[in-house]
ModelCIF file with pLDDT and N, C-alpha, C, O atoms, coordinates in Angstrom:
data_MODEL
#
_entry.id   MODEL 
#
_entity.id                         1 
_entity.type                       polymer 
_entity.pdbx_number_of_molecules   1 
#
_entity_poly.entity_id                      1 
_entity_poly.type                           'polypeptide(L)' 
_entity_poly.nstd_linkage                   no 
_entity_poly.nstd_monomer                   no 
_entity_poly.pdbx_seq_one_letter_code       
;(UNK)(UNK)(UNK)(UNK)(UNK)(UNK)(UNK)(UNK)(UNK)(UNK)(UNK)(UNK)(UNK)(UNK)(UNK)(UNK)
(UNK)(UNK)(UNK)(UNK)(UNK)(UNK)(UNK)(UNK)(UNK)(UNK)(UNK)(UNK)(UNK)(UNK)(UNK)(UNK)
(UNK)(UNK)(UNK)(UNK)(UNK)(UNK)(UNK)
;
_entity_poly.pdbx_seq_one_letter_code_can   XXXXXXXXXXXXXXXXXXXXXXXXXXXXXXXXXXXXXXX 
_entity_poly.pdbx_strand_id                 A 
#
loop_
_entity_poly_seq.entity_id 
_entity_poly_seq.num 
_entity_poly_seq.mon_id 
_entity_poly_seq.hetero 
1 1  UNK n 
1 2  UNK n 
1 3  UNK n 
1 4  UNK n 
1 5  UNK n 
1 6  UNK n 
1 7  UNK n 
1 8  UNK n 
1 9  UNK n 
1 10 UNK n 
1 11 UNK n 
1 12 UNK n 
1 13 UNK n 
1 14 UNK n 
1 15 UNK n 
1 16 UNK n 
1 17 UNK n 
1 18 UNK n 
1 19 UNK n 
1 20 UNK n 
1 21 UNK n 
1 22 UNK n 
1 23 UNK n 
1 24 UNK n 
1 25 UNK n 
1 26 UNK n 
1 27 UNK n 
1 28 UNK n 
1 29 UNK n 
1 30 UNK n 
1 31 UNK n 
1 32 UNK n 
1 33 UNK n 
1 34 UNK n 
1 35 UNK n 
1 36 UNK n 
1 37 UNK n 
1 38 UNK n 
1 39 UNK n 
#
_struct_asym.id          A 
_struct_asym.entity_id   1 
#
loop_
_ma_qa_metric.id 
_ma_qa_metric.mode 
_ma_qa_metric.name 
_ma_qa_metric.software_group_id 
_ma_qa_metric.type 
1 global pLDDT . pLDDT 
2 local  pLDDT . pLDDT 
#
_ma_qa_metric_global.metric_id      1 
_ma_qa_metric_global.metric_value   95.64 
_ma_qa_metric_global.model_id       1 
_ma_qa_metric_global.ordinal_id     1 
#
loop_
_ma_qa_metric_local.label_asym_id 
_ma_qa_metric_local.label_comp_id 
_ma_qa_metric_local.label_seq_id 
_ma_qa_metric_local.metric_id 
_ma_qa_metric_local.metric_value 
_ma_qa_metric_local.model_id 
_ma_qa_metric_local.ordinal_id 
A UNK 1  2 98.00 1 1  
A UNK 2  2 98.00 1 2  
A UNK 3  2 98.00 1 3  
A UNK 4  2 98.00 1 4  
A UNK 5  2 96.00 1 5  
A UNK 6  2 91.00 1 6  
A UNK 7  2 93.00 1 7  
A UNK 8  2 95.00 1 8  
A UNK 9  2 96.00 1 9  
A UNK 10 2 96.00 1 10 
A UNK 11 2 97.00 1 11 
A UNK 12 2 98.00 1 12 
A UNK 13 2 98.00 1 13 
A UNK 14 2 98.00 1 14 
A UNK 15 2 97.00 1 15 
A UNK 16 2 96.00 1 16 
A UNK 17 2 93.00 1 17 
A UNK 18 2 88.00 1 18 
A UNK 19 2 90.00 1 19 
A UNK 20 2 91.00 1 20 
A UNK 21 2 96.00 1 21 
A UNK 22 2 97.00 1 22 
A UNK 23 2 98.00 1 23 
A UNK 24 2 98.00 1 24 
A UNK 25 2 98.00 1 25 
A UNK 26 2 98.00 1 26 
A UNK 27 2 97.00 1 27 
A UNK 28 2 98.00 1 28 
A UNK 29 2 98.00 1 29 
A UNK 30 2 97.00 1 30 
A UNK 31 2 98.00 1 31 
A UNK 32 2 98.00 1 32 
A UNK 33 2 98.00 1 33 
A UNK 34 2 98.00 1 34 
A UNK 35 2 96.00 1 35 
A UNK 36 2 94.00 1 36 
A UNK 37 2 92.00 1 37 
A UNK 38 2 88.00 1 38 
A UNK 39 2 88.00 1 39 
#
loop_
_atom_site.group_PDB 
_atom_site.id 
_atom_site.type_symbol 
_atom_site.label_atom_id 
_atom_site.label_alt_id 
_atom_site.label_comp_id 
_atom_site.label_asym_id 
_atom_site.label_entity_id 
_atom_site.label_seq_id 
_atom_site.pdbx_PDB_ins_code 
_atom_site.Cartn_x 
_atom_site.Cartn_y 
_atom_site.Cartn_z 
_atom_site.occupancy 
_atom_site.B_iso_or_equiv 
_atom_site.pdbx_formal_charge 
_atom_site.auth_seq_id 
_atom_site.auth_comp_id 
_atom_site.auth_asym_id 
_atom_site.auth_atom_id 
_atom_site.pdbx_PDB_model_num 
ATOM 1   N N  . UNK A 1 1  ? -11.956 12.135 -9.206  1.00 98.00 ? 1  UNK A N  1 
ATOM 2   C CA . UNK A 1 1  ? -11.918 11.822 -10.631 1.00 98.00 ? 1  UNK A CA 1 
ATOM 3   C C  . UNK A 1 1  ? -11.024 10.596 -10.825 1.00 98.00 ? 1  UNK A C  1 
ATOM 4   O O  . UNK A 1 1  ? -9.838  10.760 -10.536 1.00 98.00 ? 1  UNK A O  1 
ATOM 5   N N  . UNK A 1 2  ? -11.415 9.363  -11.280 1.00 98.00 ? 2  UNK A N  1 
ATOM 6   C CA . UNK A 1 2  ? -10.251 8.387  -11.918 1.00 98.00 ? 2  UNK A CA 1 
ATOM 7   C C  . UNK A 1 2  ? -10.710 8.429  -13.151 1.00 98.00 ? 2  UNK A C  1 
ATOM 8   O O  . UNK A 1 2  ? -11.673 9.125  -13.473 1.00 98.00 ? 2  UNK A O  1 
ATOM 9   N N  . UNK A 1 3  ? -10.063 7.688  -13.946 1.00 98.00 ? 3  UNK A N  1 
ATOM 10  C CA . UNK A 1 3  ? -10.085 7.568  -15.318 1.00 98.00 ? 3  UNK A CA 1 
ATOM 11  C C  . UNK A 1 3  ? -9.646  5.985  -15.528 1.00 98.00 ? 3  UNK A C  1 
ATOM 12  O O  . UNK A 1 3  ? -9.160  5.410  -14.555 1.00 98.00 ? 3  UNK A O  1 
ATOM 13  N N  . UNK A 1 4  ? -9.774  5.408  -16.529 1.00 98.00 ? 4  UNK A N  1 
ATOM 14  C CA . UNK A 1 4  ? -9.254  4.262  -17.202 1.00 98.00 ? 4  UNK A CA 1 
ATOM 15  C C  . UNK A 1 4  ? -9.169  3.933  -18.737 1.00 98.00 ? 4  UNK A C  1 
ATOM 16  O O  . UNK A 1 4  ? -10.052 3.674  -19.555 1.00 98.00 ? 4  UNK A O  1 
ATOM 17  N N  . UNK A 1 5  ? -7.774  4.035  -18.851 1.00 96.00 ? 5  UNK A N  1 
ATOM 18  C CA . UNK A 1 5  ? -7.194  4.076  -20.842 1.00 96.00 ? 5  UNK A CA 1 
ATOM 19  C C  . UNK A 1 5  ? -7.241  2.450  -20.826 1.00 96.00 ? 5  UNK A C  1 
ATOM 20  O O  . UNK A 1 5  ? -7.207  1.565  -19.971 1.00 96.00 ? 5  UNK A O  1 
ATOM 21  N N  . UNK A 1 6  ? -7.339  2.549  -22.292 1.00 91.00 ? 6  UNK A N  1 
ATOM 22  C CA . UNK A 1 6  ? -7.687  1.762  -23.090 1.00 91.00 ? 6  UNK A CA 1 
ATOM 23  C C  . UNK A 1 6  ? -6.718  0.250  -22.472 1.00 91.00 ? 6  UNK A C  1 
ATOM 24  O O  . UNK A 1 6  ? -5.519  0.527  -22.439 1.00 91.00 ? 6  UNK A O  1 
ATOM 25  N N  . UNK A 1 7  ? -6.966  -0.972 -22.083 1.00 93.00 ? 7  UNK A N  1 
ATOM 26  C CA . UNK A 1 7  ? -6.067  -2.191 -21.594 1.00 93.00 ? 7  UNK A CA 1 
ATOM 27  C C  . UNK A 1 7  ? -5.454  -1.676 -20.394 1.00 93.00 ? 7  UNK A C  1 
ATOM 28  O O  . UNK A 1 7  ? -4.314  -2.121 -20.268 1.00 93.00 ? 7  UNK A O  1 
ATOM 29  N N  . UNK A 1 8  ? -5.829  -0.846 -19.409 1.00 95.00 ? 8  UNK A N  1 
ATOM 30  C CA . UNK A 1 8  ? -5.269  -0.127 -18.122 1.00 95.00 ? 8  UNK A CA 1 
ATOM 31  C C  . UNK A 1 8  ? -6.098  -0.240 -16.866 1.00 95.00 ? 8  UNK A C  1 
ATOM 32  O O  . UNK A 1 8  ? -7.307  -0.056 -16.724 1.00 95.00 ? 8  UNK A O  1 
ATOM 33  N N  . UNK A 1 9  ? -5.487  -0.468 -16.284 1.00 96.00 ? 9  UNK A N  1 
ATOM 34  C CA . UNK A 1 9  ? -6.859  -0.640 -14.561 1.00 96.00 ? 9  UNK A CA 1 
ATOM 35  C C  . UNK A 1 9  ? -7.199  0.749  -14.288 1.00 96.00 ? 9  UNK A C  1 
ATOM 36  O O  . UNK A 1 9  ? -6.577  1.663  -14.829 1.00 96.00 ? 9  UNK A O  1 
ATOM 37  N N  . UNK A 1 10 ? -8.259  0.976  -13.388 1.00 96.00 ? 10 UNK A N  1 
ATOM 38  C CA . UNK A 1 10 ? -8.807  2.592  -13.072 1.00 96.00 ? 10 UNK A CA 1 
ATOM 39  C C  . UNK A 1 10 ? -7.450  2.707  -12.384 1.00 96.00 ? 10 UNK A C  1 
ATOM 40  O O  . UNK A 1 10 ? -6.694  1.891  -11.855 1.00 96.00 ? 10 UNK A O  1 
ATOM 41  N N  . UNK A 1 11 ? -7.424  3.991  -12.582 1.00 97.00 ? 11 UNK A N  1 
ATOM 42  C CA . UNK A 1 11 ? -6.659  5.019  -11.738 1.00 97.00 ? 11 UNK A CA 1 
ATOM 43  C C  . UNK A 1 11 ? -7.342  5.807  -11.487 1.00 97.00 ? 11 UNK A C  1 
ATOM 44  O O  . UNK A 1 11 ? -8.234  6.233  -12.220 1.00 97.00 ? 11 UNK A O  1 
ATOM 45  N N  . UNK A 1 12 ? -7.060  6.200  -10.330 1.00 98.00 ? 12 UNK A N  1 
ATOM 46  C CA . UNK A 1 12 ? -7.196  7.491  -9.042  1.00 98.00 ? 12 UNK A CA 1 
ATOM 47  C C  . UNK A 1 12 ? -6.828  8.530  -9.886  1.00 98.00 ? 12 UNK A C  1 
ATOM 48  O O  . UNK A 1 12 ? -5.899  8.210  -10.628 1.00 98.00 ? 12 UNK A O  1 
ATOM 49  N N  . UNK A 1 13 ? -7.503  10.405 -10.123 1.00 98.00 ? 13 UNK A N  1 
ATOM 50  C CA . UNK A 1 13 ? -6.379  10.783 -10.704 1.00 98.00 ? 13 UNK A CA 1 
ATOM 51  C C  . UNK A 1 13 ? -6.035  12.090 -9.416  1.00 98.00 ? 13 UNK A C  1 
ATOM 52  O O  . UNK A 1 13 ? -4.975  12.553 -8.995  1.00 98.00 ? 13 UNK A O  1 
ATOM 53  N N  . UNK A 1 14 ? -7.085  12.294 -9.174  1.00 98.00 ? 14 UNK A N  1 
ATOM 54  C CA . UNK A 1 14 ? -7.693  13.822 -8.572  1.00 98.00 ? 14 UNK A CA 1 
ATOM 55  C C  . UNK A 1 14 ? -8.638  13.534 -7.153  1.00 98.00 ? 14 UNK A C  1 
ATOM 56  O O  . UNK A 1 14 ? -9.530  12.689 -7.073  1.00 98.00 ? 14 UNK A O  1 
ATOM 57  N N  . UNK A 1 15 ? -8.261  14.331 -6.222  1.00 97.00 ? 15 UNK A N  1 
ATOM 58  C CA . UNK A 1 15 ? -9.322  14.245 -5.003  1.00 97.00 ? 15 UNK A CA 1 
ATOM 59  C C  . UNK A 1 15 ? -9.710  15.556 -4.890  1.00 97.00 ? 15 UNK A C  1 
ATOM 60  O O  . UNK A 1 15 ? -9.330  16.443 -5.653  1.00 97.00 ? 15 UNK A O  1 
ATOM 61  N N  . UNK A 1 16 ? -10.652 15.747 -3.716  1.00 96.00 ? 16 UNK A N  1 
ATOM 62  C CA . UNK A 1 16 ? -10.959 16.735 -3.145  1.00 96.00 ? 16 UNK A CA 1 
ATOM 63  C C  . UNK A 1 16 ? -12.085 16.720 -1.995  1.00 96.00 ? 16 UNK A C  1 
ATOM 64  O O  . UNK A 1 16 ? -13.304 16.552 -2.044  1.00 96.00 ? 16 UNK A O  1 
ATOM 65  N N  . UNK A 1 17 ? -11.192 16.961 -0.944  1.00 93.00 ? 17 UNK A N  1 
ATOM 66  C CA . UNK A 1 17 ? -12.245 16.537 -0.131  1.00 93.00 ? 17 UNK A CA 1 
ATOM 67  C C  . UNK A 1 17 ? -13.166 17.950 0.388   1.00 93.00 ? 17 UNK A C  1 
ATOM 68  O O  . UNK A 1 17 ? -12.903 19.119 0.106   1.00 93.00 ? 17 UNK A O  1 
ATOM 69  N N  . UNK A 1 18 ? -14.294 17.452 1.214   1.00 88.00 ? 18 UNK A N  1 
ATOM 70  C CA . UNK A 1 18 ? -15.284 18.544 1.263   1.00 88.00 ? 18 UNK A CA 1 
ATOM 71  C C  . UNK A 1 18 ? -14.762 19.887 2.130   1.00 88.00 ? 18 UNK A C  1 
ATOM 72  O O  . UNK A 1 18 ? -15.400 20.901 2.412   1.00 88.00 ? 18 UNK A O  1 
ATOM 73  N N  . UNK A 1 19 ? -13.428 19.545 2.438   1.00 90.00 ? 19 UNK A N  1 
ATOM 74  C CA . UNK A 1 19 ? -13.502 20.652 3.099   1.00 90.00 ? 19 UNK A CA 1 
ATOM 75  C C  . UNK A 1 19 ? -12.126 21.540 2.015   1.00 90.00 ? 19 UNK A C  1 
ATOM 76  O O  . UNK A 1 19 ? -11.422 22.476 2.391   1.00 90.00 ? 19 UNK A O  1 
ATOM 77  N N  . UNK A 1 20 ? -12.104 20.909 0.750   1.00 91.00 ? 20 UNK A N  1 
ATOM 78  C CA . UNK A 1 20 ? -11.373 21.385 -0.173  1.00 91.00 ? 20 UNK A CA 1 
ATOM 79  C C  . UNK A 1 20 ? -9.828  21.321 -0.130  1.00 91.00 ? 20 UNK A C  1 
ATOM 80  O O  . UNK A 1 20 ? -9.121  22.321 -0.258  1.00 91.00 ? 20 UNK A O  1 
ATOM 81  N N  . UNK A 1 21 ? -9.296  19.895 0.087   1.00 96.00 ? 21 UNK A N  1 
ATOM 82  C CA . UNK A 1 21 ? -7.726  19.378 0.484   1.00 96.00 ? 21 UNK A CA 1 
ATOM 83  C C  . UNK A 1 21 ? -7.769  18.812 -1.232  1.00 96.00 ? 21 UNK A C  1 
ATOM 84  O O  . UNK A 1 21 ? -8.708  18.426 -1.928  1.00 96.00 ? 21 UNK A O  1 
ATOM 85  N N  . UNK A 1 22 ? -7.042  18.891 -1.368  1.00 97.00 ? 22 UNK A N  1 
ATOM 86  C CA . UNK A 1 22 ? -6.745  18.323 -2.795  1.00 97.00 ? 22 UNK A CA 1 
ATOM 87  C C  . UNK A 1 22 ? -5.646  17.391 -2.682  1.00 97.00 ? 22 UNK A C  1 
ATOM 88  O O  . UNK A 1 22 ? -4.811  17.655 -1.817  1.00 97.00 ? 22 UNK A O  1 
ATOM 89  N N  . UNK A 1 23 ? -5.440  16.113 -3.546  1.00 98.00 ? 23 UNK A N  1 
ATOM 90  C CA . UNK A 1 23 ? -4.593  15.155 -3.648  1.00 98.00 ? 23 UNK A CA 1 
ATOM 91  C C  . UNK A 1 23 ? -4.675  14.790 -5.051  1.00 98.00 ? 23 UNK A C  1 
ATOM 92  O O  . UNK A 1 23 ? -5.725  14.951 -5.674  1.00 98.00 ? 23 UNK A O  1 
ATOM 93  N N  . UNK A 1 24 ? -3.553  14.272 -5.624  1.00 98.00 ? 24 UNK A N  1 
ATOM 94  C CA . UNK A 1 24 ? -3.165  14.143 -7.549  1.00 98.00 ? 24 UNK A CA 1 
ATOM 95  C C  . UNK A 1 24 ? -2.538  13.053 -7.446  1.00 98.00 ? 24 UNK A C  1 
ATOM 96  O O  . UNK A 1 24 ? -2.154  12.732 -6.321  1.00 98.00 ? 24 UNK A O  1 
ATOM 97  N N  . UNK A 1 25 ? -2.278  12.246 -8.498  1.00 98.00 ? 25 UNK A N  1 
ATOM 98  C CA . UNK A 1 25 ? -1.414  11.247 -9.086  1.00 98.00 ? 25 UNK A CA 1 
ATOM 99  C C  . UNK A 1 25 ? -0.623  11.628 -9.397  1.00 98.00 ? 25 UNK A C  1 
ATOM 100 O O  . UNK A 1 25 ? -0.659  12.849 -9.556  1.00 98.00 ? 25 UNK A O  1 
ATOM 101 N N  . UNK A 1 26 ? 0.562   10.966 -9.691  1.00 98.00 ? 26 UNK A N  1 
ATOM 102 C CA . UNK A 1 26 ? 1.749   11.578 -9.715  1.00 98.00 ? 26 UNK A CA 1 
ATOM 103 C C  . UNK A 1 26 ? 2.074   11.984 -11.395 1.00 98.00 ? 26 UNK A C  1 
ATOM 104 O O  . UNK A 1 26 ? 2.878   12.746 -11.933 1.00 98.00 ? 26 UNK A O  1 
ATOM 105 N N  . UNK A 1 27 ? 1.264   11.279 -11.779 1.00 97.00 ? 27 UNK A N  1 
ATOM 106 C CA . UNK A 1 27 ? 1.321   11.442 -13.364 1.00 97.00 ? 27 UNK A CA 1 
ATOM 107 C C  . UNK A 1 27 ? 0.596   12.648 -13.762 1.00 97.00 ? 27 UNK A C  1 
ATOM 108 O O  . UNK A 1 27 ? 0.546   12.784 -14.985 1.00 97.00 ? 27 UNK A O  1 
ATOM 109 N N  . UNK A 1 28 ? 0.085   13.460 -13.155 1.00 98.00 ? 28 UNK A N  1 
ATOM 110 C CA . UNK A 1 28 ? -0.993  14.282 -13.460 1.00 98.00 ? 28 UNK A CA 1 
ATOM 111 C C  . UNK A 1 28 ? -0.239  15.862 -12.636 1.00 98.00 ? 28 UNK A C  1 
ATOM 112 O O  . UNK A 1 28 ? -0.298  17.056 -12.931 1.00 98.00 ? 28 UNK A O  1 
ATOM 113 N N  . UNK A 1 29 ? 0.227   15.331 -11.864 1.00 98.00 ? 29 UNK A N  1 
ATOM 114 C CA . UNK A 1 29 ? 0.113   16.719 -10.561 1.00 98.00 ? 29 UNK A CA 1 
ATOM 115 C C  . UNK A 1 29 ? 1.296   17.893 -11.377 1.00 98.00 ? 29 UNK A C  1 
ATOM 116 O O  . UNK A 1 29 ? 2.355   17.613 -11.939 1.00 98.00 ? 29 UNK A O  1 
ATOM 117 N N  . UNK A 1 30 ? 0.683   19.175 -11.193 1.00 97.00 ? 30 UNK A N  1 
ATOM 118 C CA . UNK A 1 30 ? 1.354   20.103 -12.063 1.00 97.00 ? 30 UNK A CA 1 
ATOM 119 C C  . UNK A 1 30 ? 0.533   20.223 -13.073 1.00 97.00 ? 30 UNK A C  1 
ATOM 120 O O  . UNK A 1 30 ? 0.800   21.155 -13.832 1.00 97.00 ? 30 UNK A O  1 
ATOM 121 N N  . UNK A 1 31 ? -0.131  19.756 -13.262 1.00 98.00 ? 31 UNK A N  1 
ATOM 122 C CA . UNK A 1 31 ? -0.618  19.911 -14.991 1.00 98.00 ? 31 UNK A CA 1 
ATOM 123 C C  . UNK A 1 31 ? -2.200  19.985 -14.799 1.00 98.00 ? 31 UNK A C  1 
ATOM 124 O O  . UNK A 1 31 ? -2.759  20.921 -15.370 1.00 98.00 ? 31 UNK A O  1 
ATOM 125 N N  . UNK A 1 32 ? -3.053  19.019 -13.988 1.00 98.00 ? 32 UNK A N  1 
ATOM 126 C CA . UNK A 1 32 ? -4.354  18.874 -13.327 1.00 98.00 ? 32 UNK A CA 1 
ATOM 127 C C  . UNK A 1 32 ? -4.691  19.880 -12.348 1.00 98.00 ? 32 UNK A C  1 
ATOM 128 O O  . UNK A 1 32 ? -3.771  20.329 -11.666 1.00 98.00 ? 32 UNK A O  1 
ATOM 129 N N  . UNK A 1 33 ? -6.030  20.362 -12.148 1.00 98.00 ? 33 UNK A N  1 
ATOM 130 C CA . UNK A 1 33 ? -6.901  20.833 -10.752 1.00 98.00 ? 33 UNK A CA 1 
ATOM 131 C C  . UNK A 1 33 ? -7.748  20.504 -10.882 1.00 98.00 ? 33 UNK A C  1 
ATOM 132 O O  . UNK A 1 33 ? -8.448  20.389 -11.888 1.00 98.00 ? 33 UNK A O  1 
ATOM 133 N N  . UNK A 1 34 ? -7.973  20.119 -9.212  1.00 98.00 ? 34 UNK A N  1 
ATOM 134 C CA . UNK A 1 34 ? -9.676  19.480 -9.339  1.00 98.00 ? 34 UNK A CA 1 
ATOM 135 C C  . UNK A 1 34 ? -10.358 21.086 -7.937  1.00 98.00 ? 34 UNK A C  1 
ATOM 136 O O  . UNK A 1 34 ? -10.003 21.747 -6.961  1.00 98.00 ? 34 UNK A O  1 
ATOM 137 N N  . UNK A 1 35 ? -11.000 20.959 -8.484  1.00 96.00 ? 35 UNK A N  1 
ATOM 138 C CA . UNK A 1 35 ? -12.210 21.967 -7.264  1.00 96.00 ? 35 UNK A CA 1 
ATOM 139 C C  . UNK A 1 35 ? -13.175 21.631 -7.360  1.00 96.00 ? 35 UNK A C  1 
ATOM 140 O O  . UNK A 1 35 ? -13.429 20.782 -8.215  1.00 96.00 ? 35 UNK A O  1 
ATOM 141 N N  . UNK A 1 36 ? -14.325 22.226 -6.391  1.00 94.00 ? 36 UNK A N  1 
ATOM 142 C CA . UNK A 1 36 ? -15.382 22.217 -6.190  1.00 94.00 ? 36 UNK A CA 1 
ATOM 143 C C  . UNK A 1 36 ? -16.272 23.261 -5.695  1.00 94.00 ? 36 UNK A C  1 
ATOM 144 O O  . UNK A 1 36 ? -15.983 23.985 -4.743  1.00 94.00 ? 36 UNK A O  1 
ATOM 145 N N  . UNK A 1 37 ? -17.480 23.334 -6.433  1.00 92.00 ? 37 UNK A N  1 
ATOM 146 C CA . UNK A 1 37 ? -18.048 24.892 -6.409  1.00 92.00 ? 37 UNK A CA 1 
ATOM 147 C C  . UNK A 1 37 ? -19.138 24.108 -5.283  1.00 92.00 ? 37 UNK A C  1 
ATOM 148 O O  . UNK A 1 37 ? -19.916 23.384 -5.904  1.00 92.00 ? 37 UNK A O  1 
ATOM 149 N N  . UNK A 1 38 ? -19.396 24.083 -3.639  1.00 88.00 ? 38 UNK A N  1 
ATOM 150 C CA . UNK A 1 38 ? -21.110 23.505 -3.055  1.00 88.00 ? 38 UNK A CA 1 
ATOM 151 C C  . UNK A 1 38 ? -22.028 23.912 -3.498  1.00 88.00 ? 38 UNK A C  1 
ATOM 152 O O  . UNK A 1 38 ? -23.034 23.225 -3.671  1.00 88.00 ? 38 UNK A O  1 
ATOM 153 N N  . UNK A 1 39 ? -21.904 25.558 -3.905  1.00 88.00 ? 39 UNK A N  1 
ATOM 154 C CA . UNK A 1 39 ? -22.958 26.005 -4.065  1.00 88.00 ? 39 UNK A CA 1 
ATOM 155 C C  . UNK A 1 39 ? -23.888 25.543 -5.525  1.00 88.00 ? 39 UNK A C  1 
ATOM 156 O O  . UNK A 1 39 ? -25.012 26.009 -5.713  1.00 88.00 ? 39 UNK A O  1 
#
């Protein structure tokens, strides 16, 4: 997931890789989850 606000470059916010490792921005982490359902 990135996002980009209004006069701001993309940011990164959320990962997840396929084998379900998760990584956050620092602005986000605590407060965000990202998952993923394969099925």
């Amino acid at each position: 997931w990135y996002r980009r606000a209004p006069g701001k470059q993309r940011e990164l916010v959320a990962t997840v890789t396929n084998r379900g490792s998760t990584g956050y921005a620092d602005s986000v982490k605590g407060r965000f989850t990202i998952s993923r359902d394969n099925a």
